[in-house]
C-alpha atoms as a PDB file:
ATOM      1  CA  UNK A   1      -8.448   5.018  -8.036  1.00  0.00           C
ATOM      2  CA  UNK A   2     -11.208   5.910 -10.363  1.00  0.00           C
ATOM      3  CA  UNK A   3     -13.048   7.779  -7.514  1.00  0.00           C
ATOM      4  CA  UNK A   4     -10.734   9.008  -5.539  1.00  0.00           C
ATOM      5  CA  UNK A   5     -12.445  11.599  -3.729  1.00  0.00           C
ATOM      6  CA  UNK A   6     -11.457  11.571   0.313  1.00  0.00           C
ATOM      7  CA  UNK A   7      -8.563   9.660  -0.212  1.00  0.00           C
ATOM      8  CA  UNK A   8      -5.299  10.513   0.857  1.00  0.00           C
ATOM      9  CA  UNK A   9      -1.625   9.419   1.451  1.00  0.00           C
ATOM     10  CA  UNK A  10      -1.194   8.671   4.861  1.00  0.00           C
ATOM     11  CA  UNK A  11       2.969   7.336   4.803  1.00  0.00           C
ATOM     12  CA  UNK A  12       4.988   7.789   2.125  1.00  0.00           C
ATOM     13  CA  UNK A  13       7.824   5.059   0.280  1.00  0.00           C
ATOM     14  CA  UNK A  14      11.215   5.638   2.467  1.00  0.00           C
ATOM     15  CA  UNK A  15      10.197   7.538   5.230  1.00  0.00           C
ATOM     16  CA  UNK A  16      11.886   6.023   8.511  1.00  0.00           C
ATOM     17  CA  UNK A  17       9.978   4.221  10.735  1.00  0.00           C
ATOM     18  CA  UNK A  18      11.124   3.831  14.484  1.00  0.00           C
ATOM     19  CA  UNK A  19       8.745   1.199  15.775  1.00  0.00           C
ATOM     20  CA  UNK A  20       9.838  -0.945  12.569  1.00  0.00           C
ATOM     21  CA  UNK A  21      12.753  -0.348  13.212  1.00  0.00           C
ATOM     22  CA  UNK A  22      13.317   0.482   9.288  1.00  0.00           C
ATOM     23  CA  UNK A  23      12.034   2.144   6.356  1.00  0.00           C
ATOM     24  CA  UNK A  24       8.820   2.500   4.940  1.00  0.00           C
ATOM     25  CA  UNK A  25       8.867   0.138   1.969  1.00  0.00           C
ATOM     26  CA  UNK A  26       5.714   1.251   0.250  1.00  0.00           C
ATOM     27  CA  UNK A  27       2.778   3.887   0.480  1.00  0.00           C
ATOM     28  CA  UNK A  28      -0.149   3.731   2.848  1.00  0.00           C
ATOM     29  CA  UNK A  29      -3.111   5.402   1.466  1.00  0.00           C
ATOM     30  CA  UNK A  30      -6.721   6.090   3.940  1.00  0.00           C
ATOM     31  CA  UNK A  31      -9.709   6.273   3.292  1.00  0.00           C
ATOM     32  CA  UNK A  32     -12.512   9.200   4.621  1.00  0.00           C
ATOM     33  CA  UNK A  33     -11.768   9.685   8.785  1.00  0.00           C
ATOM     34  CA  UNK A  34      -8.535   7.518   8.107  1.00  0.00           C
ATOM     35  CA  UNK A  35      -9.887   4.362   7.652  1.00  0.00           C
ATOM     36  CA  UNK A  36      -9.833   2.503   4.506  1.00  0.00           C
ATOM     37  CA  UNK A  37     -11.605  -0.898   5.685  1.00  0.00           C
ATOM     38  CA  UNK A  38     -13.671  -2.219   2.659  1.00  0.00           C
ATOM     39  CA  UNK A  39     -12.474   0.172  -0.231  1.00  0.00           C
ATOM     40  CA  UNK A  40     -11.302  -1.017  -3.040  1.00  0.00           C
ATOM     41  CA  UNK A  41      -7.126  -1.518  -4.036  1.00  0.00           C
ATOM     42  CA  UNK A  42      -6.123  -0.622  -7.395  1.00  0.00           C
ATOM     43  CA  UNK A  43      -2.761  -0.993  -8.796  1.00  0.00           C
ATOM     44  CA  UNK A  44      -0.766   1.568 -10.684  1.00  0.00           C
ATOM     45  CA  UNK A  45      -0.253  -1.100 -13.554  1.00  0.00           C
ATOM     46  CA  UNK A  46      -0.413  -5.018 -14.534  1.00  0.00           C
ATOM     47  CA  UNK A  47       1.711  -7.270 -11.598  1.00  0.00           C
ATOM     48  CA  UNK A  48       1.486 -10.233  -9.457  1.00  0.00           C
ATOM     49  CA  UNK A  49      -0.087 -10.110  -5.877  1.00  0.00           C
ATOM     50  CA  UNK A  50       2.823 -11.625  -3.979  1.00  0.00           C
ATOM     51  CA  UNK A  51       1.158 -10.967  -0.742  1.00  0.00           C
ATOM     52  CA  UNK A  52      -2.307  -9.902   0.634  1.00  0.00           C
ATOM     53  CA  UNK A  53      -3.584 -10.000   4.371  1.00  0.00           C
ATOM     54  CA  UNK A  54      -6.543  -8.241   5.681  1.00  0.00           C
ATOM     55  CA  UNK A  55      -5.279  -7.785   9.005  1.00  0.00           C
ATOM     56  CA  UNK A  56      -1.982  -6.755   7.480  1.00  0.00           C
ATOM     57  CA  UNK A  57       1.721  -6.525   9.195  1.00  0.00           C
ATOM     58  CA  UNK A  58       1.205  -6.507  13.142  1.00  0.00           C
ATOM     59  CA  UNK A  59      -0.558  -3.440  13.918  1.00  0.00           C
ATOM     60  CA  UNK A  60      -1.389  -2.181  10.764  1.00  0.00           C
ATOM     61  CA  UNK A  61      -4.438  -2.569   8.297  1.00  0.00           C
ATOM     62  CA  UNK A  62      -4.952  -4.177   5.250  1.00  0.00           C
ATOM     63  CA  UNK A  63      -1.914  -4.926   3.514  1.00  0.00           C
ATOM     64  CA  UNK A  64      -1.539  -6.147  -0.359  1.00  0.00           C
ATOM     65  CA  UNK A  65       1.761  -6.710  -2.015  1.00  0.00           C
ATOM     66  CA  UNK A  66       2.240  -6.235  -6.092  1.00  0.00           C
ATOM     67  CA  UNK A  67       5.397  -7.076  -8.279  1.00  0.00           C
ATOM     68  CA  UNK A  68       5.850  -5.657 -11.401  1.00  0.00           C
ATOM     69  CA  UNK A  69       8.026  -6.334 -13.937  1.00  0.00           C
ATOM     70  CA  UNK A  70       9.155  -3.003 -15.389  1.00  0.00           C
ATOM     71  CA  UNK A  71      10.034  -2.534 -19.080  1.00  0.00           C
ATOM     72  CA  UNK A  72      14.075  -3.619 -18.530  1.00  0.00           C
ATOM     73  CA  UNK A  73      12.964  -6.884 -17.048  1.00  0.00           C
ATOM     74  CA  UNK A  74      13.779  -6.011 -13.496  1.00  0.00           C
ATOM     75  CA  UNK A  75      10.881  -6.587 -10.823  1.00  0.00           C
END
């Protein structure tokens, strides 16, 4: 983000995650005292918002979804 000052990664891509049951498919990143709740999302490059829920996945936050389609044409 442009102003990324008391940001910070909270879970990283591929880490396990018991009460999913699964892996971590992407990165969560918080906001000052852990809460990111009215900060803006930017994405690392041009893509389509396949997905985007304030309330997020079950327990979890906000939650926004991007594809992108990479220079080979894969997504």
């Amino acid at each position: 983000p442009p102003n990324a000052e008391g940001i910070i990664r909270g879970h990283d891509f591929g880490q396990y995650r018991s009460y999913y049951g699964g892996y971590h498919t992407g990165e969560d990143w918080w906001g000052p005292d852990g809460r990111s709740l009215g900060l803006q999302v930017h994405s690392i490059g041009h893509g389509t918002v396949t997905y985007a829920a304030p309330r997020g996945w079950g327990t979890d936050g906000g939650t926004v979804v991007v594809e992108h389609v990479l220079a080979d044409s894969d997504t």
